[in-house]
C-alpha atoms as a PDB file:
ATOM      1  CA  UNK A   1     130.949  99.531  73.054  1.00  0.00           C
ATOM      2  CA  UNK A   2     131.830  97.863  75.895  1.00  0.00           C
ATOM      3  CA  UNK A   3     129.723  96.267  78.916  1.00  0.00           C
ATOM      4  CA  UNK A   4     127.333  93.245  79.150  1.00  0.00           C
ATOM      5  CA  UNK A   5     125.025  94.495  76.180  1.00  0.00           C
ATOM      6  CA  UNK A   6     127.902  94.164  74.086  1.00  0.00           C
ATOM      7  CA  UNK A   7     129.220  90.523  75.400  1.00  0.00           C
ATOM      8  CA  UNK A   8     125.516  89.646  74.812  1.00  0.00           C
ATOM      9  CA  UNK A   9     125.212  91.368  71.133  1.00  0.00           C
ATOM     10  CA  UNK A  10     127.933  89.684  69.743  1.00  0.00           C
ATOM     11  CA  UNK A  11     127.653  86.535  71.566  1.00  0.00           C
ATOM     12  CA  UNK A  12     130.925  86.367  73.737  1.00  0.00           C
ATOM     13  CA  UNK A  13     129.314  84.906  76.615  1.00  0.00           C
ATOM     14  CA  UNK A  14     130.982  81.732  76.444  1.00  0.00           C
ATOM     15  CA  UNK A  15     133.898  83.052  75.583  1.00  0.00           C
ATOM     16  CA  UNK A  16     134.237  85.640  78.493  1.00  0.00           C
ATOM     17  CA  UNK A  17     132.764  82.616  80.909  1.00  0.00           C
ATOM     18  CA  UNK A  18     135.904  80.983  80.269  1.00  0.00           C
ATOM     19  CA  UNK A  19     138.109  83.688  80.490  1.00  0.00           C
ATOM     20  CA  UNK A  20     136.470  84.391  84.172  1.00  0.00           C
ATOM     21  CA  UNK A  21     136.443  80.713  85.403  1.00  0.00           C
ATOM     22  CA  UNK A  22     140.290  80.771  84.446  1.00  0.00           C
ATOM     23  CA  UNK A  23     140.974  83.991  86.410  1.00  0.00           C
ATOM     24  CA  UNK A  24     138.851  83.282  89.068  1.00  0.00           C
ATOM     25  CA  UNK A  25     140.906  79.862  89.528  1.00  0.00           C
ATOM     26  CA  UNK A  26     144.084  81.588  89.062  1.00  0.00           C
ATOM     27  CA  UNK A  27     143.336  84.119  92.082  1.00  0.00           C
ATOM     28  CA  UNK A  28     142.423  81.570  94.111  1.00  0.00           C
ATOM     29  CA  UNK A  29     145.533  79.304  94.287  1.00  0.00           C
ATOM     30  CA  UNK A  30     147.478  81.359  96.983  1.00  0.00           C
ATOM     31  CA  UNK A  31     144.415  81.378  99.097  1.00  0.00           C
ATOM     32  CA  UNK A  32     144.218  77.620  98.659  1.00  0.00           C
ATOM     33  CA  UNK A  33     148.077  77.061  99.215  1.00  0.00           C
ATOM     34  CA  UNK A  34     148.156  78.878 102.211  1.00  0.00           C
ATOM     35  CA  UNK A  35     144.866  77.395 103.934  1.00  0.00           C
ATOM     36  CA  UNK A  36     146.435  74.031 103.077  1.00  0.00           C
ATOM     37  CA  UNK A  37     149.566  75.242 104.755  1.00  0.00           C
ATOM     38  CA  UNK A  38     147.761  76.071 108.056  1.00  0.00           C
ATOM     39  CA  UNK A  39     146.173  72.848 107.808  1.00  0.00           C
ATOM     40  CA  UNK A  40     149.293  71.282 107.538  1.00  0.00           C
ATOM     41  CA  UNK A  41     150.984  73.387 110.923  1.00  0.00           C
ATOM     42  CA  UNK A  42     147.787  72.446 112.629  1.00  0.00           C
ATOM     43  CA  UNK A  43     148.191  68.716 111.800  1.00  0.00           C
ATOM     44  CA  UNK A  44     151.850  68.975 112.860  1.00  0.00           C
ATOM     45  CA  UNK A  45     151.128  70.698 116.148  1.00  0.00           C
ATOM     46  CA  UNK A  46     148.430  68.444 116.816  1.00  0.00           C
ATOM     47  CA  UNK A  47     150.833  65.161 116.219  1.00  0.00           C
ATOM     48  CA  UNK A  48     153.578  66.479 118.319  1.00  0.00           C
ATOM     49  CA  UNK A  49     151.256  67.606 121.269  1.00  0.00           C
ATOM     50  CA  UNK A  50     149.991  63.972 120.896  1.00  0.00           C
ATOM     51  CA  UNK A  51     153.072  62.424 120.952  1.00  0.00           C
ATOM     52  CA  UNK A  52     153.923  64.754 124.434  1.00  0.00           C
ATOM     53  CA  UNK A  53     150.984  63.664 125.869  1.00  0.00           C
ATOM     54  CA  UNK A  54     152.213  60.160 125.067  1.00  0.00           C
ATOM     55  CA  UNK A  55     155.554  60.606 126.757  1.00  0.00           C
ATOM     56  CA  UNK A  56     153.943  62.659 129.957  1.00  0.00           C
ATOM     57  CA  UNK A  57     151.417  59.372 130.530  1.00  0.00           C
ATOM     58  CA  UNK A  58     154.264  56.479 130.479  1.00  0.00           C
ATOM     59  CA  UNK A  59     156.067  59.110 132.394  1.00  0.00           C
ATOM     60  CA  UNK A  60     152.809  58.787 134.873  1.00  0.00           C
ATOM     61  CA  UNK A  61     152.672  55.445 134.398  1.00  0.00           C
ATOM     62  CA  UNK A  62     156.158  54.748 135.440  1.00  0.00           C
ATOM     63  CA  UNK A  63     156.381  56.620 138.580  1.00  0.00           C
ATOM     64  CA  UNK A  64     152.915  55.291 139.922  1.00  0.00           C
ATOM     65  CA  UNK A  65     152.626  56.332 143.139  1.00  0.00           C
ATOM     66  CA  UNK A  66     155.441  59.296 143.572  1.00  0.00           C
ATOM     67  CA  UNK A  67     153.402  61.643 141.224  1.00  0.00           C
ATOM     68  CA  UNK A  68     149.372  62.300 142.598  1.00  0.00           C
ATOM     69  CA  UNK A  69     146.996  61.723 140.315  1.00  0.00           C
ATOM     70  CA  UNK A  70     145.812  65.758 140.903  1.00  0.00           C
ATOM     71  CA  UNK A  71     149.059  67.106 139.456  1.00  0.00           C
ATOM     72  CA  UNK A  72     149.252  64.599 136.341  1.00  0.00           C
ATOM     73  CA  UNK A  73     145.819  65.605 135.502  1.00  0.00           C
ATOM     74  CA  UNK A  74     146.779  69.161 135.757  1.00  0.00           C
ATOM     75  CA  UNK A  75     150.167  68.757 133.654  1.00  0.00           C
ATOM     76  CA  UNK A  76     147.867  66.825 130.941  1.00  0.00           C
ATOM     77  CA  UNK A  77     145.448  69.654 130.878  1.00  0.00           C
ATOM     78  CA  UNK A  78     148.187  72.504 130.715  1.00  0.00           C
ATOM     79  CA  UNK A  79     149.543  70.160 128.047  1.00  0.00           C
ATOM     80  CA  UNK A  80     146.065  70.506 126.008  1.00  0.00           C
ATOM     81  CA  UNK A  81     146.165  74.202 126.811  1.00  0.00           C
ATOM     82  CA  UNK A  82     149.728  74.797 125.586  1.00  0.00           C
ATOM     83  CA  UNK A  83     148.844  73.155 121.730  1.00  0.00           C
ATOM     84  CA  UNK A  84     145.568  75.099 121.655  1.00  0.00           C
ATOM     85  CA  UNK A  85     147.732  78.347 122.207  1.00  0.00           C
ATOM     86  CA  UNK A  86     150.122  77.531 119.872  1.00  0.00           C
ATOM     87  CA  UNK A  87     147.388  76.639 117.015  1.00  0.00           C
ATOM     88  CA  UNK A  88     146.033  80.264 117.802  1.00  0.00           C
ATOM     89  CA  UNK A  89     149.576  81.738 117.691  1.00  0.00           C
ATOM     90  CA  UNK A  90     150.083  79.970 114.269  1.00  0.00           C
ATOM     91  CA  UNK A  91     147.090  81.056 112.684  1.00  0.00           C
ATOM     92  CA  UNK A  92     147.256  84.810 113.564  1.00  0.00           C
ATOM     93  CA  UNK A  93     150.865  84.564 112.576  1.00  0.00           C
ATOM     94  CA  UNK A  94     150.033  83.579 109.070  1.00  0.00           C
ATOM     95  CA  UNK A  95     147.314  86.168 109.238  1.00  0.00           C
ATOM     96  CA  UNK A  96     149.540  88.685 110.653  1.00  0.00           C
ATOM     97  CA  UNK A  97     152.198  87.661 107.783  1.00  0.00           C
ATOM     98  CA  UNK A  98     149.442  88.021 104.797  1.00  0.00           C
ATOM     99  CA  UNK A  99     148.690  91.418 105.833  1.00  0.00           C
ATOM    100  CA  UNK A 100     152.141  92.606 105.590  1.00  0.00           C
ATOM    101  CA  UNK A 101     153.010  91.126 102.397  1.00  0.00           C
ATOM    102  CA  UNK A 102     150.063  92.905 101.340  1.00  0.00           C
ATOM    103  CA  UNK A 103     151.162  96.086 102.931  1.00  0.00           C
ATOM    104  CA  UNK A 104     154.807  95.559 101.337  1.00  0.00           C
ATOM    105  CA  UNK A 105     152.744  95.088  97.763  1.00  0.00           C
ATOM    106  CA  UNK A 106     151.247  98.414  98.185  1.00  0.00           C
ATOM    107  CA  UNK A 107     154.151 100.358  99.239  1.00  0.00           C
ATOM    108  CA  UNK A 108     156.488  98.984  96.303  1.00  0.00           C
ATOM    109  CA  UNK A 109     154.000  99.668  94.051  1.00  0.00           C
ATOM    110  CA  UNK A 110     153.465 103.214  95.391  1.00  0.00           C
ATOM    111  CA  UNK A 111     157.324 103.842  95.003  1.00  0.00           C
ATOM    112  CA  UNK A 112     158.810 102.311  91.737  1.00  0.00           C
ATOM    113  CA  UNK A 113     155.255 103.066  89.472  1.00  0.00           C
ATOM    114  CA  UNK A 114     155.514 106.127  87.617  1.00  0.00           C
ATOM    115  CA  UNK A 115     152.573 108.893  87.721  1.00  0.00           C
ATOM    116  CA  UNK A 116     150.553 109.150  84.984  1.00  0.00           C
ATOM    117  CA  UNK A 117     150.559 112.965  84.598  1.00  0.00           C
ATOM    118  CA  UNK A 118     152.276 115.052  82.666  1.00  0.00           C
ATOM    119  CA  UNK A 119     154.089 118.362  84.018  1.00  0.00           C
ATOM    120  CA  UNK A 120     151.327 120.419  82.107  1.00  0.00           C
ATOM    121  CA  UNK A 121     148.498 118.795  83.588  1.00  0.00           C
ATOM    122  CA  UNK A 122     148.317 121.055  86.737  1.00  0.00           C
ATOM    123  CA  UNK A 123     145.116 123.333  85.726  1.00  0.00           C
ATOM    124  CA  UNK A 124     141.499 121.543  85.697  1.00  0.00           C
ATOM    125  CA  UNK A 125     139.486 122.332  82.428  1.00  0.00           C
ATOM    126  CA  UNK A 126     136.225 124.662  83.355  1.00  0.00           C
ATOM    127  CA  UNK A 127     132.900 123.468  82.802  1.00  0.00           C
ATOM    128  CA  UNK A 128     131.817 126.038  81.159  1.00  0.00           C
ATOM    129  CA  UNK A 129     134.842 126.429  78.468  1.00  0.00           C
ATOM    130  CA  UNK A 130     134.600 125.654  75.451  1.00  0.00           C
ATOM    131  CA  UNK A 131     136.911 123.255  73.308  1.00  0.00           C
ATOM    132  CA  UNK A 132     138.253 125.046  69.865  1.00  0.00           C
ATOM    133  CA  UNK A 133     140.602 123.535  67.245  1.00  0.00           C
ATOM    134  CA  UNK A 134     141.135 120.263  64.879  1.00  0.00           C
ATOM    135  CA  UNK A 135     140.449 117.012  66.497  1.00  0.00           C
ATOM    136  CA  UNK A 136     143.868 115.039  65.481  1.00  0.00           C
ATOM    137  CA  UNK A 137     144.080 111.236  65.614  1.00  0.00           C
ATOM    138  CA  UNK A 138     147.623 110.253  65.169  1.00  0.00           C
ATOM    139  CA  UNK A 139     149.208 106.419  65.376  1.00  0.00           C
ATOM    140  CA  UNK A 140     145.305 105.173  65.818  1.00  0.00           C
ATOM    141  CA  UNK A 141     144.734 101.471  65.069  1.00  0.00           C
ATOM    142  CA  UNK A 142     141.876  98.971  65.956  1.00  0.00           C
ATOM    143  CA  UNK A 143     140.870  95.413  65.080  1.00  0.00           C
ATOM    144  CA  UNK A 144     138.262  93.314  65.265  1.00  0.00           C
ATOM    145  CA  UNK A 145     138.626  90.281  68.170  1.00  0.00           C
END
């Protein structure tokens, strides 16, 4: 008994609705934490190119004349360049950094979970044999939810 016919049958819809909107909020958080982290970089990044950009234009500004105006638009425009890079390298990094801890996940849990099978459980059962003997039911309990 188990599957939508039974949610439905016994009327666990709400219930299981609930159960679902808290789990699906729950697996969401890290996704949320780290997009809001970007965000944050990004904002960062953005402030201190700003505030270079800043700096290079009194520096312009206070050697009027000495600098031509070709090379200060060229130093503002590498400028631009050089915080669009380093958004890029930011977000691929965290990217990068997600799909290791991922990889690490799998690999620990790989090496420290147990297997499941037994020592005897080498042969496959045929098809075509046939099961003899006592079906035994030992330590069995159930309850009703």
């Amino acid at each position: 008994m188990t599957g939508l016919v039974t949610i439905r049958a016994f009327g666990f819809q709400n219930k299981h609705r609930e159960i679902n909107h808290h789990n699906l909020c729950e697996t969401q958080k890290p996704f949320y934490l780290l997009l809001t982290t970007q965000r944050w970089l990004t904002v960062t990044l953005d402030l201190v190119l700003a505030g270079f950009a800043v700096v290079l234009m009194g520096i312009g500004v206070g050697t009027m004349g000495q600098i031509s105006p070709s090379s200060m638009g060229l130093a503002l425009v590498n400028t631009i360049s050089l915080g669009s890079s380093v958004k890029m390298l930011v977000t691929y990094w965290t990217g990068l950094e997600v799909s290791l801890g991922a990889i690490s996940r799998v690999k620990h849990f790989i090496e420290e979970t147990t297997s499941e099978h037994l020592r005897d459980e080498t042969n496959l059962i045929e098809r075509d044999s046939k099961f003899q003997g006592p079906i035994q039911f030992n330590a069995i309990w159930a309850y009703y939810m």
